[in-house]
C-alpha atoms as a PDB file:
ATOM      1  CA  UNK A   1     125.365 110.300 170.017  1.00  0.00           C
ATOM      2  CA  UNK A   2     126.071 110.510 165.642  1.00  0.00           C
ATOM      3  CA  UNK A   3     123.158 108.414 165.556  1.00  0.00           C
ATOM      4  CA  UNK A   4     120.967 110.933 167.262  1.00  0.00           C
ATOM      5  CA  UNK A   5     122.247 114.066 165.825  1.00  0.00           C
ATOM      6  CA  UNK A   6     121.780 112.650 162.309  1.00  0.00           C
ATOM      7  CA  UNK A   7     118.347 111.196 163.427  1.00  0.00           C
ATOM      8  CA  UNK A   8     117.174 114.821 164.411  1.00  0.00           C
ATOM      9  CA  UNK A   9     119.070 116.262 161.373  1.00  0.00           C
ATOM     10  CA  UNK A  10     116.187 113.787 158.840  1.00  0.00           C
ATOM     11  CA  UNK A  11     113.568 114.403 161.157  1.00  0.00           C
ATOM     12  CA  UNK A  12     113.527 118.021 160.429  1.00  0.00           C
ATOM     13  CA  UNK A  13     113.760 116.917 156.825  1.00  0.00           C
ATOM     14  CA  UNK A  14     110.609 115.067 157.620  1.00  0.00           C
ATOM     15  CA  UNK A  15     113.383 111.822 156.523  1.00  0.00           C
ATOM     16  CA  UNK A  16     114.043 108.052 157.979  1.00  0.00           C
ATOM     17  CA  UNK A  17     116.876 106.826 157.199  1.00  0.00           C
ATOM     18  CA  UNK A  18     115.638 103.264 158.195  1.00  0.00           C
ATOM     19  CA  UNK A  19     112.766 103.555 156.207  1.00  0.00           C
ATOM     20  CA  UNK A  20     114.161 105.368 153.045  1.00  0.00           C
ATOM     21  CA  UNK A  21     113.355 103.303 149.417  1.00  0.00           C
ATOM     22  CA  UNK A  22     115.161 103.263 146.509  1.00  0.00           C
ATOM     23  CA  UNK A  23     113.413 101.791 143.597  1.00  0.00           C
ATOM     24  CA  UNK A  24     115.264 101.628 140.258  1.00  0.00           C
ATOM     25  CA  UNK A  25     113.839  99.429 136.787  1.00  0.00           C
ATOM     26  CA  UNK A  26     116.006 100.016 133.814  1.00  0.00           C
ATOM     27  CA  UNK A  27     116.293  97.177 131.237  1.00  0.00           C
ATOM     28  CA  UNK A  28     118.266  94.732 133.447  1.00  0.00           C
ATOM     29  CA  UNK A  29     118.568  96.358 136.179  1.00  0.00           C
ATOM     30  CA  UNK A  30     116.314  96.154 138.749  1.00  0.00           C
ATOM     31  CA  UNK A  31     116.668  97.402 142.457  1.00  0.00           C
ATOM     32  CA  UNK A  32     114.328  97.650 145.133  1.00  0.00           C
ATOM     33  CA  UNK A  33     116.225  98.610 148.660  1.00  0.00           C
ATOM     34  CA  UNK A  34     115.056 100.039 151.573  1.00  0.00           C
ATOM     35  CA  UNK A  35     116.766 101.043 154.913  1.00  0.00           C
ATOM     36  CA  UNK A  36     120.090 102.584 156.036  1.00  0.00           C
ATOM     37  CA  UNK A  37     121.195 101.284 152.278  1.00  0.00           C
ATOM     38  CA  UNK A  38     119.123 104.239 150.701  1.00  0.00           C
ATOM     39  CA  UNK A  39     120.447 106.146 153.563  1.00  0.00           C
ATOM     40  CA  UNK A  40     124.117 105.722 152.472  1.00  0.00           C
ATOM     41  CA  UNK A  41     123.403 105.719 148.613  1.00  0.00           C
ATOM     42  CA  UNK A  42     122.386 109.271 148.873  1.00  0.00           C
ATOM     43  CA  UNK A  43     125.184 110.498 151.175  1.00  0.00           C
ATOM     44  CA  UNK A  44     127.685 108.685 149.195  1.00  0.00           C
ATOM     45  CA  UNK A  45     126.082 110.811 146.333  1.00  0.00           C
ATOM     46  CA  UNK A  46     126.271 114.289 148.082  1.00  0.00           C
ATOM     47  CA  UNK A  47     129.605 113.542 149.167  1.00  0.00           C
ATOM     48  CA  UNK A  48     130.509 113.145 146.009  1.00  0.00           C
ATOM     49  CA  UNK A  49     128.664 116.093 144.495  1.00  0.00           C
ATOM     50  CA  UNK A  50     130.681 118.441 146.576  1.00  0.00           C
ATOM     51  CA  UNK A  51     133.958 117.010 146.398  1.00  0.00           C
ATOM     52  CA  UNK A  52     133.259 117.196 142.526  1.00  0.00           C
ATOM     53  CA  UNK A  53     132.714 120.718 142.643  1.00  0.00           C
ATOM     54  CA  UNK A  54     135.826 121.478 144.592  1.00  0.00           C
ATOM     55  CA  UNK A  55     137.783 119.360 142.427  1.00  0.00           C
ATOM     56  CA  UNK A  56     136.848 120.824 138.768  1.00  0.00           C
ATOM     57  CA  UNK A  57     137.100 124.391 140.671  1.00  0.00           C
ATOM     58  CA  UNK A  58     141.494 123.747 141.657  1.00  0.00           C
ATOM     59  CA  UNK A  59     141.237 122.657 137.930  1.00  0.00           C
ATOM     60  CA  UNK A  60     143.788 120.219 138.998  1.00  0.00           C
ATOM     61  CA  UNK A  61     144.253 117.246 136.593  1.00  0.00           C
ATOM     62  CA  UNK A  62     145.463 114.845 138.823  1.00  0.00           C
ATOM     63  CA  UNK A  63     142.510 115.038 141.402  1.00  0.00           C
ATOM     64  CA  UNK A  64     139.515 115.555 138.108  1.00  0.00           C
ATOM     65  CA  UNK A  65     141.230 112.347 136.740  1.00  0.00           C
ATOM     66  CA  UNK A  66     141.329 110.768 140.461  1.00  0.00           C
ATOM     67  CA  UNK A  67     137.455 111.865 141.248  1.00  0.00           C
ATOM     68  CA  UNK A  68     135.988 110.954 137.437  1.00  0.00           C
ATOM     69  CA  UNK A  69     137.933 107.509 138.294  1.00  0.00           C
ATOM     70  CA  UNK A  70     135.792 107.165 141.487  1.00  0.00           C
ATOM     71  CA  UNK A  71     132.490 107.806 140.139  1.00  0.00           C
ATOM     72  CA  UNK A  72     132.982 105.022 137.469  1.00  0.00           C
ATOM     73  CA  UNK A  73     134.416 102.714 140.505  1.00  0.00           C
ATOM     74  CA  UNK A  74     131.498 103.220 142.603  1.00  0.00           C
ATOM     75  CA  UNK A  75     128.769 101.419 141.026  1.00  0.00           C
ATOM     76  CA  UNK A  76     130.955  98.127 139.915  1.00  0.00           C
ATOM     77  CA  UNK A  77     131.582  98.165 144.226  1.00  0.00           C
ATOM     78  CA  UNK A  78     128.028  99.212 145.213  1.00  0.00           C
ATOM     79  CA  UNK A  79     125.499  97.193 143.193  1.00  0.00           C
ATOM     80  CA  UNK A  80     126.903  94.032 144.337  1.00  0.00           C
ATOM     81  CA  UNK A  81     126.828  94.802 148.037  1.00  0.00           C
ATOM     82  CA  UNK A  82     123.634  96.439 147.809  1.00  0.00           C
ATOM     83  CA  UNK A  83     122.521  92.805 145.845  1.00  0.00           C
ATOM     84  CA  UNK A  84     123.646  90.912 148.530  1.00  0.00           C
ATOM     85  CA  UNK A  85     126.168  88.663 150.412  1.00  0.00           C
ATOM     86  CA  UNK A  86     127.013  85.818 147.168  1.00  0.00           C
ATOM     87  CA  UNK A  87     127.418  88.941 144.790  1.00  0.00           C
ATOM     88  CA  UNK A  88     129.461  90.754 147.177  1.00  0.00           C
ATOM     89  CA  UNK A  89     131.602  87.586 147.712  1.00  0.00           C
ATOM     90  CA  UNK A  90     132.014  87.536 143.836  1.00  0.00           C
ATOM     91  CA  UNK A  91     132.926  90.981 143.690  1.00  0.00           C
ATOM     92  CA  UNK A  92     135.710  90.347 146.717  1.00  0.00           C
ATOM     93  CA  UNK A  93     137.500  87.724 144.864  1.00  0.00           C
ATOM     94  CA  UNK A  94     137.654  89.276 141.790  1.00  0.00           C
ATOM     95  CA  UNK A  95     139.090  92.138 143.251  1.00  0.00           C
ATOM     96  CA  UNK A  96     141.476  89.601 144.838  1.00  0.00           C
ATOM     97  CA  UNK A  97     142.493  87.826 141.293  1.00  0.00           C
ATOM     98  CA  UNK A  98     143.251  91.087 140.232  1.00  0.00           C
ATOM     99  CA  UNK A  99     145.795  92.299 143.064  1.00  0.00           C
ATOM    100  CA  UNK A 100     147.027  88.663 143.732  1.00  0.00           C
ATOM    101  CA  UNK A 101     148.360  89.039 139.948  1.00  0.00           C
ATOM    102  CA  UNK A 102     150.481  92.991 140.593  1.00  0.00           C
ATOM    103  CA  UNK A 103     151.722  91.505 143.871  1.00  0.00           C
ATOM    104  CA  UNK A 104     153.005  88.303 142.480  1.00  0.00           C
ATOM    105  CA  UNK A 105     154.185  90.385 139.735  1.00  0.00           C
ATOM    106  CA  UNK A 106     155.891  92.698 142.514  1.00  0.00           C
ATOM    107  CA  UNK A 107     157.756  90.102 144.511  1.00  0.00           C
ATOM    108  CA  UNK A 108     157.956  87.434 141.819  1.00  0.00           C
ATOM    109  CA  UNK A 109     156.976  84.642 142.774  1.00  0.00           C
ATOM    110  CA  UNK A 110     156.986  81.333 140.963  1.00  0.00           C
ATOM    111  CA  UNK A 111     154.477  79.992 139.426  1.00  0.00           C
ATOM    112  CA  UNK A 112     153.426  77.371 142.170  1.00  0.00           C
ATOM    113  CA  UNK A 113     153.252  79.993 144.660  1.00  0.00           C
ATOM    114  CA  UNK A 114     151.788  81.736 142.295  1.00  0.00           C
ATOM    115  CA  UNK A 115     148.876  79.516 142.037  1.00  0.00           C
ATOM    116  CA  UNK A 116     147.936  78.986 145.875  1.00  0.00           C
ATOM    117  CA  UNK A 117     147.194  82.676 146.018  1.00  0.00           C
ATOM    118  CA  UNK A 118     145.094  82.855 143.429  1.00  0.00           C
ATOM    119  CA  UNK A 119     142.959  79.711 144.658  1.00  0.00           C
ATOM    120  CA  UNK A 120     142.600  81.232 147.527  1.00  0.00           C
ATOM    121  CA  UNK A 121     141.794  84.482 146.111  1.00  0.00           C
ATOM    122  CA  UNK A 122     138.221  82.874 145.185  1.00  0.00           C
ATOM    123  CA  UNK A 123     138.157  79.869 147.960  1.00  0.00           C
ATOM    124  CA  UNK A 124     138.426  82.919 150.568  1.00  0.00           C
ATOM    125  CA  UNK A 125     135.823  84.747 149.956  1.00  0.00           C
ATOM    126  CA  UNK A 126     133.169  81.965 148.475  1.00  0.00           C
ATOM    127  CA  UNK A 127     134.262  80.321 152.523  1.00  0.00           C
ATOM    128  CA  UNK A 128     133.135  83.466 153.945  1.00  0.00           C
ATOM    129  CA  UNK A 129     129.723  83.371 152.465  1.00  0.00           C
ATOM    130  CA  UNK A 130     128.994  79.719 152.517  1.00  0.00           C
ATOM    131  CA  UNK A 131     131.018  78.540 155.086  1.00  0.00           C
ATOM    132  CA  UNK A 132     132.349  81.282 157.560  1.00  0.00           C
ATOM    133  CA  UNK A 133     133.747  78.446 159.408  1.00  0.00           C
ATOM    134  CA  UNK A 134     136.575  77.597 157.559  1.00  0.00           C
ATOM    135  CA  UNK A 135     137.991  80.558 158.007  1.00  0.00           C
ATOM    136  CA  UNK A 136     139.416  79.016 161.087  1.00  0.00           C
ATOM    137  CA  UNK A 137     141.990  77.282 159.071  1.00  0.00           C
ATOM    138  CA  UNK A 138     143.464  80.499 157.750  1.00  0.00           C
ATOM    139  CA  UNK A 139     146.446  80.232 159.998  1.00  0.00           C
ATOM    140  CA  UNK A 140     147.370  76.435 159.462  1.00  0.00           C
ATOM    141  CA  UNK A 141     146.712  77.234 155.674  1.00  0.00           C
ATOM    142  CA  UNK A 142     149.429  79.819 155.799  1.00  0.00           C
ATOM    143  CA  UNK A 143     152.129  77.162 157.312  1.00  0.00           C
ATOM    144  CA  UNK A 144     151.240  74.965 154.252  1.00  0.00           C
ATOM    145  CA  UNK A 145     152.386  77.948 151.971  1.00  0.00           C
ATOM    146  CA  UNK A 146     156.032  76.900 152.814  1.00  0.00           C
ATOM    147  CA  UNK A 147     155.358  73.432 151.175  1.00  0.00           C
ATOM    148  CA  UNK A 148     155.849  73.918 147.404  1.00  0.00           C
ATOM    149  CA  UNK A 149     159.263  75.065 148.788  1.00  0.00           C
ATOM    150  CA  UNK A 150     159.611  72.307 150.956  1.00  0.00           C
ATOM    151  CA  UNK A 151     158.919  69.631 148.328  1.00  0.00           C
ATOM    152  CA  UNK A 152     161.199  70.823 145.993  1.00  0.00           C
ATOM    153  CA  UNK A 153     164.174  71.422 148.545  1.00  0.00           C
ATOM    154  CA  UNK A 154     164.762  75.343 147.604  1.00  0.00           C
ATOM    155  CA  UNK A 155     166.917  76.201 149.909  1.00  0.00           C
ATOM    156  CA  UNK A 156     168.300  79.300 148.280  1.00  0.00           C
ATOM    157  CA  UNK A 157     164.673  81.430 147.766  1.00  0.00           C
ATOM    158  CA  UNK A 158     162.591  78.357 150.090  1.00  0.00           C
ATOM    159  CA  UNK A 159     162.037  80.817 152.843  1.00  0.00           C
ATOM    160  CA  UNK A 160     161.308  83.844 150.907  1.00  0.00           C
ATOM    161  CA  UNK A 161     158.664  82.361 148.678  1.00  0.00           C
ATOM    162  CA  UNK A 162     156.660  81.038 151.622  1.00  0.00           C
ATOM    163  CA  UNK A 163     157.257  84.049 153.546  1.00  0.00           C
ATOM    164  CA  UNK A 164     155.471  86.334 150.439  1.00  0.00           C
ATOM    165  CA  UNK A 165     152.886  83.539 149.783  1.00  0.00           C
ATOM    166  CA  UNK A 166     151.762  83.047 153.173  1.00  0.00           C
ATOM    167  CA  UNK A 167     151.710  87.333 153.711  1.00  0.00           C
ATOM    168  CA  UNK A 168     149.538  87.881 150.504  1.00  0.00           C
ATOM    169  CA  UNK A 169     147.290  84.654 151.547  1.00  0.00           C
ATOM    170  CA  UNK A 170     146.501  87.394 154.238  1.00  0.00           C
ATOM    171  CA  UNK A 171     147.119  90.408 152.913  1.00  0.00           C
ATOM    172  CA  UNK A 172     145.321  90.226 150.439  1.00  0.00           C
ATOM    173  CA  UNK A 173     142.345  87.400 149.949  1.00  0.00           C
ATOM    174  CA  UNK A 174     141.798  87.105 153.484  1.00  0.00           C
ATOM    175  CA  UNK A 175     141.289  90.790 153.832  1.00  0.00           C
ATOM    176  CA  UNK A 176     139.106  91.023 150.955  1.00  0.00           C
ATOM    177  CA  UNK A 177     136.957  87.954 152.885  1.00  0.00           C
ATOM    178  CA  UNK A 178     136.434  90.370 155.640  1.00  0.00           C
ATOM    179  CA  UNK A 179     133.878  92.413 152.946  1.00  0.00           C
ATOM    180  CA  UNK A 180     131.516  89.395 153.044  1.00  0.00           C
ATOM    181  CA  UNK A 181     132.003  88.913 156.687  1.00  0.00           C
ATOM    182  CA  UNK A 182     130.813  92.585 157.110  1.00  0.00           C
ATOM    183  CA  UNK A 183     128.567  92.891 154.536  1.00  0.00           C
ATOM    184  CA  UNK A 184     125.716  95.208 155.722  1.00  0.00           C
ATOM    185  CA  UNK A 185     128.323  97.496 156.801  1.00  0.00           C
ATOM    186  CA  UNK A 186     130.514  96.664 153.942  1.00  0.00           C
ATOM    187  CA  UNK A 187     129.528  99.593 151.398  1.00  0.00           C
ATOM    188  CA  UNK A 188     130.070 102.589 154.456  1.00  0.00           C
ATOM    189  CA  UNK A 189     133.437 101.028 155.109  1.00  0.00           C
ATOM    190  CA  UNK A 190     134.663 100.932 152.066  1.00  0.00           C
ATOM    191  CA  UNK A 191     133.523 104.574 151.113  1.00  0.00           C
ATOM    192  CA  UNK A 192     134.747 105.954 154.483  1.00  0.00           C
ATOM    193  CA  UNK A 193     138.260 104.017 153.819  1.00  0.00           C
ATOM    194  CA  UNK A 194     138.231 106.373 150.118  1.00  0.00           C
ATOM    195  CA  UNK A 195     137.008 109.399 151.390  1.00  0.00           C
ATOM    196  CA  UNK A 196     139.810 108.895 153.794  1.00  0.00           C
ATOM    197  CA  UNK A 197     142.413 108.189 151.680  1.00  0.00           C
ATOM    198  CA  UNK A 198     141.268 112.003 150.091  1.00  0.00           C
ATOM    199  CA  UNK A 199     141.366 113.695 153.539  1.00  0.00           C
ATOM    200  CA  UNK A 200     144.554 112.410 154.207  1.00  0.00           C
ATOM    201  CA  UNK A 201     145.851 113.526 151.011  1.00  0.00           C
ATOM    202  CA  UNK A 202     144.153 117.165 151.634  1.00  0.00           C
ATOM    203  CA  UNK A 203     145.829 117.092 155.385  1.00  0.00           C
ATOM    204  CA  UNK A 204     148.902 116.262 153.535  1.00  0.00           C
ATOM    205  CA  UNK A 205     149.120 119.355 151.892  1.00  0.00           C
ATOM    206  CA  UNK A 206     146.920 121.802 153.635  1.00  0.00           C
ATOM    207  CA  UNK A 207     148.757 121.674 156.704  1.00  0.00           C
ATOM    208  CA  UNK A 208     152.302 121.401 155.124  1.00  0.00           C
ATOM    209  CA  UNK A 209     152.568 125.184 156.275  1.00  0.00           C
ATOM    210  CA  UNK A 210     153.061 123.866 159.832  1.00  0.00           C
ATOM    211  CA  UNK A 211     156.920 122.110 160.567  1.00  0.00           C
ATOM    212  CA  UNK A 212     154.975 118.985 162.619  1.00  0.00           C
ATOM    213  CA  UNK A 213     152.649 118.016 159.808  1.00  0.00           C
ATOM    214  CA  UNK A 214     155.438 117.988 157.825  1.00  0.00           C
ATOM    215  CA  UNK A 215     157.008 114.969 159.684  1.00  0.00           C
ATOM    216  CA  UNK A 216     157.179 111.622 157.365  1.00  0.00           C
ATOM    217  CA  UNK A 217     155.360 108.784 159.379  1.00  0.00           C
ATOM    218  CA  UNK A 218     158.387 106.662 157.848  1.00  0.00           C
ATOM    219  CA  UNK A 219     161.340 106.597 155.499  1.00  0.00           C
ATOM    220  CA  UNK A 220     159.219 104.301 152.935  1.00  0.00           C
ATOM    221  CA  UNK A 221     157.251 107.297 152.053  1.00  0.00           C
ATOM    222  CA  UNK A 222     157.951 110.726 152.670  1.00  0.00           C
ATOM    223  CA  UNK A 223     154.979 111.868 151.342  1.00  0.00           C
ATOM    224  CA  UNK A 224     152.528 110.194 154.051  1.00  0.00           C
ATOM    225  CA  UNK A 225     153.331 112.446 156.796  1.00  0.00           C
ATOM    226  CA  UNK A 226     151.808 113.612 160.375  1.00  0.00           C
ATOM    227  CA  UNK A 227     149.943 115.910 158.507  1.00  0.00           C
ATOM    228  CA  UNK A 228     148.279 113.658 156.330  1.00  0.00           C
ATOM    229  CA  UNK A 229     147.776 111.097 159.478  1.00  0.00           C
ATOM    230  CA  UNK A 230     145.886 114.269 161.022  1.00  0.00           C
ATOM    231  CA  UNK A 231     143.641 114.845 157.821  1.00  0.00           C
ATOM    232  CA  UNK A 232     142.983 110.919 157.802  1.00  0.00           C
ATOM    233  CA  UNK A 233     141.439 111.066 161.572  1.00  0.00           C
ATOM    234  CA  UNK A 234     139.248 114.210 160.826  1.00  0.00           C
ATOM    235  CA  UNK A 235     137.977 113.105 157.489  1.00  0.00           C
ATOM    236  CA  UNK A 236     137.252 109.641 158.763  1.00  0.00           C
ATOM    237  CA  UNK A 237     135.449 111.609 161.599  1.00  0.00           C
ATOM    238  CA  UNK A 238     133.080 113.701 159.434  1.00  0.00           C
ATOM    239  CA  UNK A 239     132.359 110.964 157.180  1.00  0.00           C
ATOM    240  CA  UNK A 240     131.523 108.524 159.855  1.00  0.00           C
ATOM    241  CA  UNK A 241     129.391 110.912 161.821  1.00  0.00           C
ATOM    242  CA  UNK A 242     127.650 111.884 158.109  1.00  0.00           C
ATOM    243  CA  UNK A 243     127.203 108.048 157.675  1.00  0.00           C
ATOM    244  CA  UNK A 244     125.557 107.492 161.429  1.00  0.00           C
ATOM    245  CA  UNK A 245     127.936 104.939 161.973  1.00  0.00           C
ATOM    246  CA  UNK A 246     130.951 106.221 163.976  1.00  0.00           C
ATOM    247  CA  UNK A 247     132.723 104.501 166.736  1.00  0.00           C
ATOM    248  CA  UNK A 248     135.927 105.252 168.636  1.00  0.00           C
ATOM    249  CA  UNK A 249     137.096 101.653 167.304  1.00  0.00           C
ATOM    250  CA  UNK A 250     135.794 102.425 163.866  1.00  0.00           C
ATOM    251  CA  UNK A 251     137.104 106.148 163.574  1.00  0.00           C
ATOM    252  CA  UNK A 252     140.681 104.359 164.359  1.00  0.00           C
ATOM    253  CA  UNK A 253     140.274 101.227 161.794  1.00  0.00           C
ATOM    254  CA  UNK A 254     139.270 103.413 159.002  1.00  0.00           C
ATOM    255  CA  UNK A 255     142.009 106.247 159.481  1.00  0.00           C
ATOM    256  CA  UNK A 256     144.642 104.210 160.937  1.00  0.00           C
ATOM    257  CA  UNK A 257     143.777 101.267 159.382  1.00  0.00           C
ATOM    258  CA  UNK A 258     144.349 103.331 155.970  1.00  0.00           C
ATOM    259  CA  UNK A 259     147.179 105.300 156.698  1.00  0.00           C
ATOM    260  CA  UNK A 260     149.266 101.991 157.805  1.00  0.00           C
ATOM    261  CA  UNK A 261     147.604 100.106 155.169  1.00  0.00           C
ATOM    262  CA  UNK A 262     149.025 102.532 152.188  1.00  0.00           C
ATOM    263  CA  UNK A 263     152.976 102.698 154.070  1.00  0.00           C
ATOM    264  CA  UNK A 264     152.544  98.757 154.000  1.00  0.00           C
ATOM    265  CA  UNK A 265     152.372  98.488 150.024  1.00  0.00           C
ATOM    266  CA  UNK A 266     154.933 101.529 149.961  1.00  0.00           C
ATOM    267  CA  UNK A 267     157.701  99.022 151.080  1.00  0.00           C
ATOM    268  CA  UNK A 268     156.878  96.219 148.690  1.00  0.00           C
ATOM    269  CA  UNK A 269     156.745  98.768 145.645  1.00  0.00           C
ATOM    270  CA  UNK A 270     159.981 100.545 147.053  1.00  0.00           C
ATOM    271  CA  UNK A 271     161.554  96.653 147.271  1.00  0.00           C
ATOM    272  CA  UNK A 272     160.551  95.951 143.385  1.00  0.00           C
ATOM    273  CA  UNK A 273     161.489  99.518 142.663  1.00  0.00           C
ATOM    274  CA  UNK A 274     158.069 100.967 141.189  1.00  0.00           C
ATOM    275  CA  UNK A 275     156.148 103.620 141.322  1.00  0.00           C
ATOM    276  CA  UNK A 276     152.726 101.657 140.992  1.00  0.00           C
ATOM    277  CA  UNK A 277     151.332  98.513 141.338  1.00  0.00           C
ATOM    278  CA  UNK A 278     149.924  98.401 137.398  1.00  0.00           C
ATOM    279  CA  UNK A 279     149.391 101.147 135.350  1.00  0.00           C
ATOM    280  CA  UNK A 280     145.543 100.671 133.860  1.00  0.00           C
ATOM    281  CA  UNK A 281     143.708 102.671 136.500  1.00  0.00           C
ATOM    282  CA  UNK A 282     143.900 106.304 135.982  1.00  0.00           C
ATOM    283  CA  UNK A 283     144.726 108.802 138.441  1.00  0.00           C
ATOM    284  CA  UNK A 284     146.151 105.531 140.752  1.00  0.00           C
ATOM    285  CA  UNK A 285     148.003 102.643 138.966  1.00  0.00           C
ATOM    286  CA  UNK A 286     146.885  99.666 139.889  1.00  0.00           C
ATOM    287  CA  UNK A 287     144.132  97.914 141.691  1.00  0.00           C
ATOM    288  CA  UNK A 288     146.390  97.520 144.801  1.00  0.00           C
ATOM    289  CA  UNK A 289     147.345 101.519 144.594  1.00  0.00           C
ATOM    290  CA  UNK A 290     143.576 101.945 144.940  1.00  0.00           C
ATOM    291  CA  UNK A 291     142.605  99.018 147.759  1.00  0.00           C
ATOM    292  CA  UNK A 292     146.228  99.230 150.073  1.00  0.00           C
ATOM    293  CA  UNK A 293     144.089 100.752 152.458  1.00  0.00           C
ATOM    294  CA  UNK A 294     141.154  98.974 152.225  1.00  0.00           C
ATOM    295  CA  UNK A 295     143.230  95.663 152.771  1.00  0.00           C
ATOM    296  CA  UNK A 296     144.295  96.809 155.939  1.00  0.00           C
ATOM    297  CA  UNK A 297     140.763  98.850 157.075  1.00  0.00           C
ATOM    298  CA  UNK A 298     138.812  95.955 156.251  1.00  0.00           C
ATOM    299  CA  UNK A 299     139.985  93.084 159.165  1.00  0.00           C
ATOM    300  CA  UNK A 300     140.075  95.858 161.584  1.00  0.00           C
ATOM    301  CA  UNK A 301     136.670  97.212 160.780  1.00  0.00           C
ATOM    302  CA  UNK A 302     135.255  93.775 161.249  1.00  0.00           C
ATOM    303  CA  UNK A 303     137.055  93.416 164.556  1.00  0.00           C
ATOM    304  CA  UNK A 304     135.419  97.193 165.362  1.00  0.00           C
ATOM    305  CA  UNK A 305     131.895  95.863 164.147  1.00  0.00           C
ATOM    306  CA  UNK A 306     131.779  92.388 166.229  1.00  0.00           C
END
């Protein structure tokens, strides 16, 4: 049914979104796309445009700082997908190097741990655009994180180091795989898992007036509340339906998915007792402040899309 109403929405604008073009040659840079990609690139734009306009107009520093933040962001995420699958996979596991590093840095882990999470932080998602198939070994792989405790007998941390290895090996690279796995839909799920994230903030406090929304969804945060839940599930409605793309399993991976996926870094920045994961993003912290969602949107959305 979205796909309809936003058919007859660009037919009356005399507009296809599978036919749309997008032709840009600048020095380097030089894009020629065509399809639902165009389609996206100028809805992400609009979206954009208007949230900028209500964001300079609350003249709130936090959320200019937060939106100026995502327009830099969006082009380092969106060229690559829109280049294709082996850029995309580069993009996923430098994005994984990059959180691999705060969350060993979170639940310190030794240096041999360490190290198996950031070879898998490129062999993931290089496997998942040359050789999907190896994914399979993801959960035997995980069992081998016990074995740098296991060789060297550490029975005092032992099971805590494979337990955090094994749990970023997924959390983290293997999630970021599932981009390349679901890379024509990658770019709408990843701007519907933001523009989420934003809704849910806005639910937070717009309907703080009401005692249920005011609920904490756990003791881990008591800022991510019912009412921010709420705000997640309508904003990931309008933006899906705006995208063409919504389904009742999609809706649910992109605003549960994100809501869950945020609590789930919550407890390992409450366990190393920080506010962030890293402090050189502005407006967020860290890489993993940014993608906690994401990392948890991402598998689900690919289950959604199968």
């Amino acid at each position: 049914m979205n796909n309809w109403l936003v058919d007859t929405y660009l037919r009356v604008l005399q507009l296809d979104r599978r036919s749309m073009r997008l032709d840009v040659d600048m020095w380097f840079v030089h894009l020629h796309i065509t399809g639902r990609g165009v389609f996206f690139f100028w809805v992400t734009l609009s979206i954009l445009a208007v949230a900028g306009v209500a964001v300079f107009a609350s003249r709130k520093r936090e959320l200019v700082t937060k939106w100026v933040t995502w327009v830099l962001i969006l082009p380092v995420v969106g060229i690559p997908i829109w280049i294709g699958k082996g850029p995309t996979a580069v993009l996923c596991a430098a994005l994984a190097l990059i959180a691999v590093r705060e969350y060993v840095r979170l639940v310190q882990l030794p240096r041999t741990d360490s190290a198996i999470l950031y070879v898998l932080a490129v062999a993931y998602p290089l496997s998942a655009w040359l050789r999907p198939g190896l994914l399979h070994l993801v959960p035997l792989i995980v069992l081998l994180c016990a074995l740098p405790s296991v060789l060297t007998g550490d029975l005092e941390h032992g099971i805590r180091r494979a337990a955090f290895t094994g749990f970023g090996s997924i959390w983290i690279c293997w999630s970021l795989a599932s981009m390349v796995l679901i890379w024509r839909d990658a770019f709408l799920v990843c701007f519907a898992a933001a523009a989420t994230d934003v809704a849910a903030w806005c639910g937070g406090k717009g309907f703080r007036r009401f005692a249920w929304a005011r609920r904490p969804l756990s003791p881990l945060s008591p800022n991510k509340t019912v009412g921010g839940l709420a705000g997640a599930v309508i904003g990931a409605f309008i933006v899906l339906t705006l995208l063409g793309t919504i389904t009742p399993g999609l809706l649910l991976a992109v605003a549960i998915g994100g809501v869950l996926g945020d609590l789930l870094e919550s407890m390992f920045k409450r366990q190393a007792g920080v506010k962030d994961a890293g402090e050189w993003l502005p407006g967020f912290g860290g890489l993993l402040d940014r993608i906690d969602s994401l990392l948890l949107v991402l598998p689900l959305a690919a289950v959604a899309l199968a």
